[in-house]
Protein backbone atom coordinates (compact mmCIF):
# COMPACT_ATOMS: atom_id res chain seq x y z
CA UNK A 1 196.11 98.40 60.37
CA UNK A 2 199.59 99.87 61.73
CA UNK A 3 202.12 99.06 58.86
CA UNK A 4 205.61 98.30 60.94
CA UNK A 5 207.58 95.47 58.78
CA UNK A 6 208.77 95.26 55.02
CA UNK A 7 210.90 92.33 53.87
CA UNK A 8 212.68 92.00 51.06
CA UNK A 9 213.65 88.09 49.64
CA UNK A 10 215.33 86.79 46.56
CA UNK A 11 212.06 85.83 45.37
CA UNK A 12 207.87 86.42 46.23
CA UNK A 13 205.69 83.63 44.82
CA UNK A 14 202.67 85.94 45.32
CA UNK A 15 199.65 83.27 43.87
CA UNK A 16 198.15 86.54 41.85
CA UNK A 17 198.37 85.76 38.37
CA UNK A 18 198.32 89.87 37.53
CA UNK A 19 202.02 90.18 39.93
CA UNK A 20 203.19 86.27 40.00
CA UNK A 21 206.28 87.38 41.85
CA UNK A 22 207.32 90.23 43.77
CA UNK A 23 210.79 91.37 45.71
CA UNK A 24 209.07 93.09 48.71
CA UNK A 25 205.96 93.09 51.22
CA UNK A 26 204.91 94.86 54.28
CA UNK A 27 202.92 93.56 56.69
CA UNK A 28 201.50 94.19 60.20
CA UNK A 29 203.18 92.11 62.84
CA UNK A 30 200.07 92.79 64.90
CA UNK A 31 197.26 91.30 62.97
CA UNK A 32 199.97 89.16 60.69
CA UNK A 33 197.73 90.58 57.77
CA UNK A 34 200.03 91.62 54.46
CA UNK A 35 199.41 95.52 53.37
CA UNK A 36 201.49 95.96 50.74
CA UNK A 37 203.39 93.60 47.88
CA UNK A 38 205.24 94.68 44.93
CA UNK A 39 208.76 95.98 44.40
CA UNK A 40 210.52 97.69 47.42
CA UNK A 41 209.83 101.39 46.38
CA UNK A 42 206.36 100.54 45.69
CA UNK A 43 206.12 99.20 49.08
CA UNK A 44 208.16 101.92 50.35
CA UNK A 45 205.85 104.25 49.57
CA UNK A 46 203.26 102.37 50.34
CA UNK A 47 204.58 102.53 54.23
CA UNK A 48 207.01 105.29 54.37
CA UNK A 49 209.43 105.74 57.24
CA UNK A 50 209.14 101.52 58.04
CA UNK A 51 212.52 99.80 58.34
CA UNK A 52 213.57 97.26 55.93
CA UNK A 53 214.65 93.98 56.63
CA UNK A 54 216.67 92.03 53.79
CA UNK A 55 216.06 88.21 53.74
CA UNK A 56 218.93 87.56 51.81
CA UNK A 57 218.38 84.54 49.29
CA UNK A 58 215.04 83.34 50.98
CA UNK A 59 212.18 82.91 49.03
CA UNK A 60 208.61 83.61 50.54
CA UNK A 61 205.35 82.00 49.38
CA UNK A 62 202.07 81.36 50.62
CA UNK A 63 202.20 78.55 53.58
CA UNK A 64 200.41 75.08 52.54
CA UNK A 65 196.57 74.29 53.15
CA UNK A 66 196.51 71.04 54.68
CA UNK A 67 192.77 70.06 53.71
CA UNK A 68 192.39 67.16 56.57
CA UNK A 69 194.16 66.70 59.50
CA UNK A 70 193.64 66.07 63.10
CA UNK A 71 195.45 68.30 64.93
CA UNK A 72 194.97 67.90 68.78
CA UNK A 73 194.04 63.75 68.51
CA UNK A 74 197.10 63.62 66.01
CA UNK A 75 199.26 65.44 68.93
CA UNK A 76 198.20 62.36 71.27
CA UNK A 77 198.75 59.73 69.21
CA UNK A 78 202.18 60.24 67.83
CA UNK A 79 203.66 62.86 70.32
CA UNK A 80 205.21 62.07 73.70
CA UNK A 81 204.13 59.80 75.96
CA UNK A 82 202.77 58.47 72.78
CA UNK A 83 205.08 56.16 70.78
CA UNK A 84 204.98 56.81 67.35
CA UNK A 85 205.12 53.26 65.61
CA UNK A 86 204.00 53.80 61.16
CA UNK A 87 206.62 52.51 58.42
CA UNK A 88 207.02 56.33 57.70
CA UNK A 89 208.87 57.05 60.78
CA UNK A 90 211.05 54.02 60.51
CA UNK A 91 209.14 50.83 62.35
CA UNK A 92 208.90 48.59 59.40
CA UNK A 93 207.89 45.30 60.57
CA UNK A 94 205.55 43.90 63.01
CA UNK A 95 208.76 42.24 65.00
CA UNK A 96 209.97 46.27 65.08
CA UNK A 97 206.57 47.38 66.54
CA UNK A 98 206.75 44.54 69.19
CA UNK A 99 210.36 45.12 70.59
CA UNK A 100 208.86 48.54 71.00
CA UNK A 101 206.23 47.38 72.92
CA UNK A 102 208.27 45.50 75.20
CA UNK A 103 210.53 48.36 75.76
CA UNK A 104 207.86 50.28 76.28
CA UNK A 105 206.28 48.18 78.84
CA UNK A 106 209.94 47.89 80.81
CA UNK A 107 210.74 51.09 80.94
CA UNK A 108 207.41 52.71 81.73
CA UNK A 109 205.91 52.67 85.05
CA UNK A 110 203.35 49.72 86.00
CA UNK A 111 200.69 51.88 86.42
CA UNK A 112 201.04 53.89 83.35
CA UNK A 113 198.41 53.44 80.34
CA UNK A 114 200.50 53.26 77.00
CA UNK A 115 199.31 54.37 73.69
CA UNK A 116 200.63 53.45 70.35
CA UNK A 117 199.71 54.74 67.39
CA UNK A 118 200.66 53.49 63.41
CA UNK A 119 200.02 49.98 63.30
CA UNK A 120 199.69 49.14 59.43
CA UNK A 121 199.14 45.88 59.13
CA UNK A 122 199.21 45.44 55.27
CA UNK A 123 202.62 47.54 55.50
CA UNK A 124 204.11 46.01 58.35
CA UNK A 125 202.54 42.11 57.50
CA UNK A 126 201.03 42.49 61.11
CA UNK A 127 198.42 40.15 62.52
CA UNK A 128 194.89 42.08 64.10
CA UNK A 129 196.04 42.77 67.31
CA UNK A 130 193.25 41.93 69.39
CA UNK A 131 193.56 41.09 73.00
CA UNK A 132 194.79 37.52 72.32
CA UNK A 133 197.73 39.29 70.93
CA UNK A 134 198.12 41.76 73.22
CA UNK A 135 197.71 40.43 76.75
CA UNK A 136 200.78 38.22 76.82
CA UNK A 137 202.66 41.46 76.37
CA UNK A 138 201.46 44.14 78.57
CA UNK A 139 200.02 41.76 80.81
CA UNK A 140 197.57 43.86 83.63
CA UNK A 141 198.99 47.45 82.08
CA UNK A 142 195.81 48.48 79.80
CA UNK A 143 197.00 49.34 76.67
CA UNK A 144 195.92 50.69 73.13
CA UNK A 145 196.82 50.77 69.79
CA UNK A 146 195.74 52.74 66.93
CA UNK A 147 195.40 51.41 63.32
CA UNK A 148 197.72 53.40 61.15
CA UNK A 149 194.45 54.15 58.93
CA UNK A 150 192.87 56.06 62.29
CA UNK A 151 189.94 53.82 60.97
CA UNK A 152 190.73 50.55 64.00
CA UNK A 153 191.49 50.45 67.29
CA UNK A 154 192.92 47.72 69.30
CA UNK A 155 193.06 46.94 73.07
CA UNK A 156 194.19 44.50 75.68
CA UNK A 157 191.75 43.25 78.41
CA UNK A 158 193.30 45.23 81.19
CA UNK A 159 191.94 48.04 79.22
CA UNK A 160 188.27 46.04 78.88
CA UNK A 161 188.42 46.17 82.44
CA UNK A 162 189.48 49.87 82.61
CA UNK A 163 186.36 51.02 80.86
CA UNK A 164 183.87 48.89 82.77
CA UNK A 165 182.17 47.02 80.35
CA UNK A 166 180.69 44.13 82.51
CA UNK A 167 182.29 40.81 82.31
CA UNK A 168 184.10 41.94 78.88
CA UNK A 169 181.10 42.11 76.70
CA UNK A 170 181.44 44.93 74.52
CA UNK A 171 178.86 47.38 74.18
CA UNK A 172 176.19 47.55 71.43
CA UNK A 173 177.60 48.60 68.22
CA UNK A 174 177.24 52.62 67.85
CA UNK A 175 175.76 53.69 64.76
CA UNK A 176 178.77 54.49 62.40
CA UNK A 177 180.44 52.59 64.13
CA UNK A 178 181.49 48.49 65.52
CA UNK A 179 182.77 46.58 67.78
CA UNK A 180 184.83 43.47 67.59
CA UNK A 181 183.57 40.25 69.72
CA UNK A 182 184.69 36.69 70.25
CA UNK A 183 183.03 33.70 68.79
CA UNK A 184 180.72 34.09 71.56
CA UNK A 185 179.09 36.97 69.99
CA UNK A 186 178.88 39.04 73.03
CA UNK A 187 182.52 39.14 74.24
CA UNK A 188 185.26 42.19 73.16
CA UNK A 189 188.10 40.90 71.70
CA UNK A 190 190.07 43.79 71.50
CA UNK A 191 189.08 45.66 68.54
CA UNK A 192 186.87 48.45 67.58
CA UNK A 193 185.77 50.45 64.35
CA UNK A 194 184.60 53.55 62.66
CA UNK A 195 183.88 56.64 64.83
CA UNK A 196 181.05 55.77 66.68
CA UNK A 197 183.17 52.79 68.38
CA UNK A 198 185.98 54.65 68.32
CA UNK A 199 185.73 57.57 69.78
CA UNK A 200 184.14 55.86 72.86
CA UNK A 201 186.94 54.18 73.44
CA UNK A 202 189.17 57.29 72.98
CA UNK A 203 187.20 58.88 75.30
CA UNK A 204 187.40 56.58 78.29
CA UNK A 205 191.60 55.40 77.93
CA UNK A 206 193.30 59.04 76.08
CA UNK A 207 192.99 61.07 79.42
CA UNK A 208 194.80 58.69 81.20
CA UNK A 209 197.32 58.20 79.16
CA UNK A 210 197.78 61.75 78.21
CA UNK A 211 198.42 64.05 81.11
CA UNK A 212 198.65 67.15 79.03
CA UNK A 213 196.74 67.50 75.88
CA UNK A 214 197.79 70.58 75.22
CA UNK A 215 201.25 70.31 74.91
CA UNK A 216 200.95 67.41 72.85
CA UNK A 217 198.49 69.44 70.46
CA UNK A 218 201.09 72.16 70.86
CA UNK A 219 203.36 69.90 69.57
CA UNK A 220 201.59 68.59 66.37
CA UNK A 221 200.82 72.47 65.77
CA UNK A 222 204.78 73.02 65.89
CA UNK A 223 205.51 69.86 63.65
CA UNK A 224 202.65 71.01 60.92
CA UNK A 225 204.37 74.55 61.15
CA UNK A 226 207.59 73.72 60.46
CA UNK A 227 206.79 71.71 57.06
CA UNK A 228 205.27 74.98 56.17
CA UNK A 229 201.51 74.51 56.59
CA UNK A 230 200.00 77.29 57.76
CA UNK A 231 196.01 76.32 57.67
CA UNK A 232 194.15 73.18 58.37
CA UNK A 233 191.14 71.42 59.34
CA UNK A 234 189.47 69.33 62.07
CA UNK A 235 187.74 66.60 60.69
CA UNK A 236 186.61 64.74 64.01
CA UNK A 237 185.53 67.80 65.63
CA UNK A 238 183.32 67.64 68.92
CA UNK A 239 182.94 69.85 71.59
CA UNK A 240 184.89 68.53 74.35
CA UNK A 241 187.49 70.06 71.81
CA UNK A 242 186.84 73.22 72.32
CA UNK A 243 188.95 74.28 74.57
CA UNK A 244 191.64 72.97 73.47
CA UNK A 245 191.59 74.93 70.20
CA UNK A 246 190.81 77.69 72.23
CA UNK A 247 193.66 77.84 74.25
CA UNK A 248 195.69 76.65 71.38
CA UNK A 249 194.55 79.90 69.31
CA UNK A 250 195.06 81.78 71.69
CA UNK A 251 198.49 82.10 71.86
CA UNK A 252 200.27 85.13 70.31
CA UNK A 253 201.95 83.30 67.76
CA UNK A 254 200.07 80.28 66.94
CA UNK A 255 200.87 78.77 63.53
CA UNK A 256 197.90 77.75 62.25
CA UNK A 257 194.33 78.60 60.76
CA UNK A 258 191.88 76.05 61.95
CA UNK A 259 188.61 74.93 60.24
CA UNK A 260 186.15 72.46 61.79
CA UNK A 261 183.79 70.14 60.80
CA UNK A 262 181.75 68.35 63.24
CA UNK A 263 181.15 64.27 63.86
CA UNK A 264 177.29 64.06 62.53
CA UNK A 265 177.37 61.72 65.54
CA UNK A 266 177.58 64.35 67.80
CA UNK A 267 174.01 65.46 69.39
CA UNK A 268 175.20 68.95 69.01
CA UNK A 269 176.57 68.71 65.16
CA UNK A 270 173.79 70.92 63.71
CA UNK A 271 174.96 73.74 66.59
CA UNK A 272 176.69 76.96 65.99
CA UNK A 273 180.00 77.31 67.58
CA UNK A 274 182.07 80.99 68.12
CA UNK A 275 185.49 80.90 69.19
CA UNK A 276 187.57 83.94 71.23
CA UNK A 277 189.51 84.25 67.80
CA UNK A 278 187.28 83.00 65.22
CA UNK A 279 190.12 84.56 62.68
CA UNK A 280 191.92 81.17 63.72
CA UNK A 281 189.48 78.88 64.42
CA UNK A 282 185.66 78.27 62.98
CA UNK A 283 183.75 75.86 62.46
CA UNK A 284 182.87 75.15 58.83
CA UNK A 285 180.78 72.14 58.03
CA UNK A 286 179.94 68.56 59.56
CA UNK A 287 181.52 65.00 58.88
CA UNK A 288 180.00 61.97 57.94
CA UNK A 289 181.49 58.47 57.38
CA UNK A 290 180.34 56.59 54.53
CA UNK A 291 183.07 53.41 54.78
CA UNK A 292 186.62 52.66 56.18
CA UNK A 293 189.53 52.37 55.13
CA UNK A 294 190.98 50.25 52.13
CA UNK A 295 194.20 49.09 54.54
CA UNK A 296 192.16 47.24 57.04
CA UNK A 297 189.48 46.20 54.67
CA UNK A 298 186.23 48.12 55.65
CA UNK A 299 185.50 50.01 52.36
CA UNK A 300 182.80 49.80 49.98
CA UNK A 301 183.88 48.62 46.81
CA UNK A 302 182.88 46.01 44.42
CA UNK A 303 185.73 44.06 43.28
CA UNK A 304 187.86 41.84 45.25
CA UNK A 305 190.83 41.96 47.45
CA UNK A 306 194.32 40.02 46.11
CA UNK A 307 194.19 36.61 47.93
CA UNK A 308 197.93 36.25 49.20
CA UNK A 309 200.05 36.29 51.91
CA UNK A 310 200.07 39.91 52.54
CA UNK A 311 196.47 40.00 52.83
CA UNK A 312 196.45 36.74 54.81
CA UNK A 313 198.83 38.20 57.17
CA UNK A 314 196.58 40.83 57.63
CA UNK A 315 193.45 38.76 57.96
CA UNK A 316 191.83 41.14 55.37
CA UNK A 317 188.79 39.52 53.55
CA UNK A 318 188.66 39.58 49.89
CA UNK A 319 185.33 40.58 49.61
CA UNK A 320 184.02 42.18 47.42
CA UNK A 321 181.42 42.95 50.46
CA UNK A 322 180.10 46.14 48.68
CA UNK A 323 177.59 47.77 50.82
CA UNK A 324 177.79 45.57 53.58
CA UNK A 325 180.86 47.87 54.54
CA UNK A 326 178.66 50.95 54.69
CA UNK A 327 178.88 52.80 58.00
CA UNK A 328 175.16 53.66 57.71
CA UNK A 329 172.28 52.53 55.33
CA UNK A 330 170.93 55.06 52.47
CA UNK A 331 167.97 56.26 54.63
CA UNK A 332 170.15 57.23 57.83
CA UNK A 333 172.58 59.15 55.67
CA UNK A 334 169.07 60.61 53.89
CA UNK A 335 167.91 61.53 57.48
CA UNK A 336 171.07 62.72 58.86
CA UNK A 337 171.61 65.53 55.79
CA UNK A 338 168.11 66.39 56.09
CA UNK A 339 168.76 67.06 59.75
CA UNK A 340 172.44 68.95 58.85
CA UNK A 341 171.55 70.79 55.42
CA UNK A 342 169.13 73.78 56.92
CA UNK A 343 172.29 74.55 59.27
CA UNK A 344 173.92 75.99 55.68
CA UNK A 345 176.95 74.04 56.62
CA UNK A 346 179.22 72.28 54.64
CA UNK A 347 178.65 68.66 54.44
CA UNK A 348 181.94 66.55 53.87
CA UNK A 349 181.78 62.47 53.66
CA UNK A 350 184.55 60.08 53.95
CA UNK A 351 184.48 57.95 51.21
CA UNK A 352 186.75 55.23 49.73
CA UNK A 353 184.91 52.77 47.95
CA UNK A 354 183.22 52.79 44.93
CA UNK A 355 180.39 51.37 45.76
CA UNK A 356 180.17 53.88 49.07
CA UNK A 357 180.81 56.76 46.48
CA UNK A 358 177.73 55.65 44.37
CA UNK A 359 175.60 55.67 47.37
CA UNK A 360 177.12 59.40 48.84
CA UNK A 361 176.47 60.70 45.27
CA UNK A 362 172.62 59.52 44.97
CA UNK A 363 172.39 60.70 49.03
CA UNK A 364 174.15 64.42 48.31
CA UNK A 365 171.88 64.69 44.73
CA UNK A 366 169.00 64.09 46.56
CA UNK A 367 169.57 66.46 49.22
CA UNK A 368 171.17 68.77 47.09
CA UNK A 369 167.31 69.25 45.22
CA UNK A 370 165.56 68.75 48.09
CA UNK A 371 167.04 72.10 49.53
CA UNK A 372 167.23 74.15 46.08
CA UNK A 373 170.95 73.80 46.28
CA UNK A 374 171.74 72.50 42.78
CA UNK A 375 173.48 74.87 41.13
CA UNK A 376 174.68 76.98 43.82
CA UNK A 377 178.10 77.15 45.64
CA UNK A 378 177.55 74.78 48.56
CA UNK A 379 180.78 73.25 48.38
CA UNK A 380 180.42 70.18 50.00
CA UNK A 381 183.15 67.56 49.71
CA UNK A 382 184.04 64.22 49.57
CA UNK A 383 187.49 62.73 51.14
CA UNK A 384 189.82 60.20 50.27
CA UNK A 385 188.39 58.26 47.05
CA UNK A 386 190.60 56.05 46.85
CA UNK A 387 188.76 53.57 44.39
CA UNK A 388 186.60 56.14 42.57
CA UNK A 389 185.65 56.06 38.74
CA UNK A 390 185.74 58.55 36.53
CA UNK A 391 182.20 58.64 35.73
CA UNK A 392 182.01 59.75 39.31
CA UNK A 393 184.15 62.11 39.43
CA UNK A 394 182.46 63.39 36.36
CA UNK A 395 179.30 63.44 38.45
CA UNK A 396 180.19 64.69 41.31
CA UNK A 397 181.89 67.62 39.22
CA UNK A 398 178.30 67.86 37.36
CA UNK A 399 176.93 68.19 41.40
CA UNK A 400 179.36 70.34 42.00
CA UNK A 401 180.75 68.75 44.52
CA UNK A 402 184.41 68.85 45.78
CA UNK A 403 186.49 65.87 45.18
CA UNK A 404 189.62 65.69 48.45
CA UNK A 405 192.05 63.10 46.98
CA UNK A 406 195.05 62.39 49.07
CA UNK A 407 198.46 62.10 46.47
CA UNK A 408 200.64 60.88 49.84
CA UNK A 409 198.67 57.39 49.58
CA UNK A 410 199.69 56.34 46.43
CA UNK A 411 203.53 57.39 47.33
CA UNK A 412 203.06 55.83 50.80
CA UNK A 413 200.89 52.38 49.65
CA UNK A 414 202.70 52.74 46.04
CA UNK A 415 204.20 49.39 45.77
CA UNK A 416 201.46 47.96 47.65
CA UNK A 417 199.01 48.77 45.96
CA UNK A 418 200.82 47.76 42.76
């Protein structure tokens, strides 16, 4: 490595506990890679003869690890021609999301598929929006909106008809995966859930409605960036991906370190995958979906919803439904790690529910001695938790398995969930 930059800043966080803070560093703008830290002359001498460049008051410190993200489907959904409609960027109410759907549908042209993305409808007190609610507003303009949770999606008929299914029956349900249906049984009505539903319709409606992918991942690589995260993760990876975080790694100064862990859905999930810059981007484990998501109502847990008008609003059941909310039963998730473990991946569920995280916990333990792995540093991982116990936690610890809680929930759903 070719030493060629030293800055100085008020202030180095380093994360070593030996040298917690620091005044200097070089570095090599080539590879980005840091060669020297300390105080200026002992990074002087370090790399003699290498101009210095004072940061003034700045303070430098590692960028953030962002644990699980989305990046390029996260740059469609909320970047232009997207619109952007969660209570965190400012649409509060359902009567806010729907003038933006009529402006939307004025201003756009006719032809044009639309894609919104944030409904919360426990947040925003908004009804499902199946087709029933959607068709008297977009009309013959197919149309679709994604749950706020990333766990529902929601479509008008025009968009039925744009994916073919015959005389609107929706498809068989996917494993990990459903589909809504009319009282008919057979009939969409607008909604779908979980991956394997999802990402079918994703498939067949996002490249219409997004001309270029790329800039919109761009984009969501730029808005990570400047909040200061510097690494994250793909946690709905598949291979029609791929080149899209190739080319996005590819450019000299991308922003981010990518990990990614592949849908188990995927027939090529137990595959090895090399990228031009694996540095940037590699794949890491595979993903697995044990329940939904506690604001539309799909997770495993065992004790009830609150019966009020919130939830009413919301047409949320108050359960509890336990493991009727499972994705898959305990002998598919048996048979898919079985199939995934030998690959020496890491295996990360989604979890929520309690009840979901007894049944992950019995699945990984099994597995776990199945493959000699107890004991060792496998580091698999399960996301979310939102309704765990502490004797789980205390044995998944005892598994040693990874525990991915998300903080920004209870600050986002705080007085909800109060």
């Amino acid at each position: 490595m070719a030493t060629d930059t030293i800055l100085t800043a008020a202030g180095i966080i380093t994360m070593d506990d030996a040298v917690p803070r620091a005044r200097a560093l070089a570095f090599d703008s080539a590879t980005g890679r840091i060669t020297a830290i300390g105080s200026l002359s002992e990074v002087q001498s370090a790399a003699p003869g290498v101009a210095v460049t004072d940061l003034g008051s700045t303070v430098l410190m590692p960028g953030f690890i962002e644990p699980h993200s989305h990046p390029l489907l996260s740059g469609m959904a909320t970047q232009e021609p997207a619109y952007w409609v969660s209570p965190n960027v400012g649409v509060a109410t359902w009567e806010d999301v729907q003038k933006i759907f009529v402006t939307a549908h004025r201003e756009r042209p006719a032809d044009q598929v639309l894609i919104f993305n944030g409904v919360d409808r426990l947040l925003q007190q908004a009804p499902l929006p199946t087709r029933s609610v959607l068709d008297p507003i977009f009309g013959s303009r197919p149309v679709v909106v994604i749950d706020n949770s990333g766990h529902g999606i929601y479509f008008n008929s025009a968009t039925v008809q744009l994916m073919g299914w015959p005389d609107g029956k929706a498809p068989a349900d996917p494993v990990g995966g459903s589909f809504g249906r009319e009282a008919d049984g057979v009939t969409s009505d607008g909604t779908a859930f979980e991956s394997g539903a999802l990402m079918m319709v994703v498939a067949a409606v996002l490249p219409k409605a997004i001309p270029h992918p790329l800039h919109s991942g761009a984009l969501f690589y730029k808005l990570m960036a400047d909040n200061g995260i510097t690494a994250t993760s793909e946690h709905t990876y598949n291979s029609r991906q791929y080149q899209g975080y190739a080319a996005l790694s590819s450019v000299p100064d991308c922003p981010l370190r990518l990990h990614l862990y592949h849908m188990s859905i995927e027939p090529d999930a137990a595959a090895d995958i090399t990228f031009p810059k694996p540095e940037l981007v590699s794949k890491v484990g595979v993903k697995l979906w044990a329940d939904g998501s506690p604001w539309i109502g799909n997770v495993a847990i065992s004790f009830e919803y609150l019966d009020n008008e919130t939830t009413r609003t919301a047409q949320i059941e108050t359960g509890p439904r336990g493991e009727a909310e499972m994705n898959y039963t305990r002998a598919q998730l048996d048979q898919i790690l079985e199939q995934m473990v030998p690959t020496g991946y890491q295996m990360a569920f989604h979890c929520n529910g309690d009840v979901g995280f007894d049944v992950v916990l019995d699945a990984y333990q099994r597995a776990l001695a199945k493959f000699n792995l107890l004991g060792s540093d496998h580091r698999w991982r399960v996301e979310h938790l939102g309704a765990a116990r502490r004797d789980q936690f205390e044995r998944a610890a005892a598994l040693g398995v990874t525990c991915s809680l998300s903080p920004f929930q209870y600050i986002y759903w705080g007085d909800l969930l109060e």
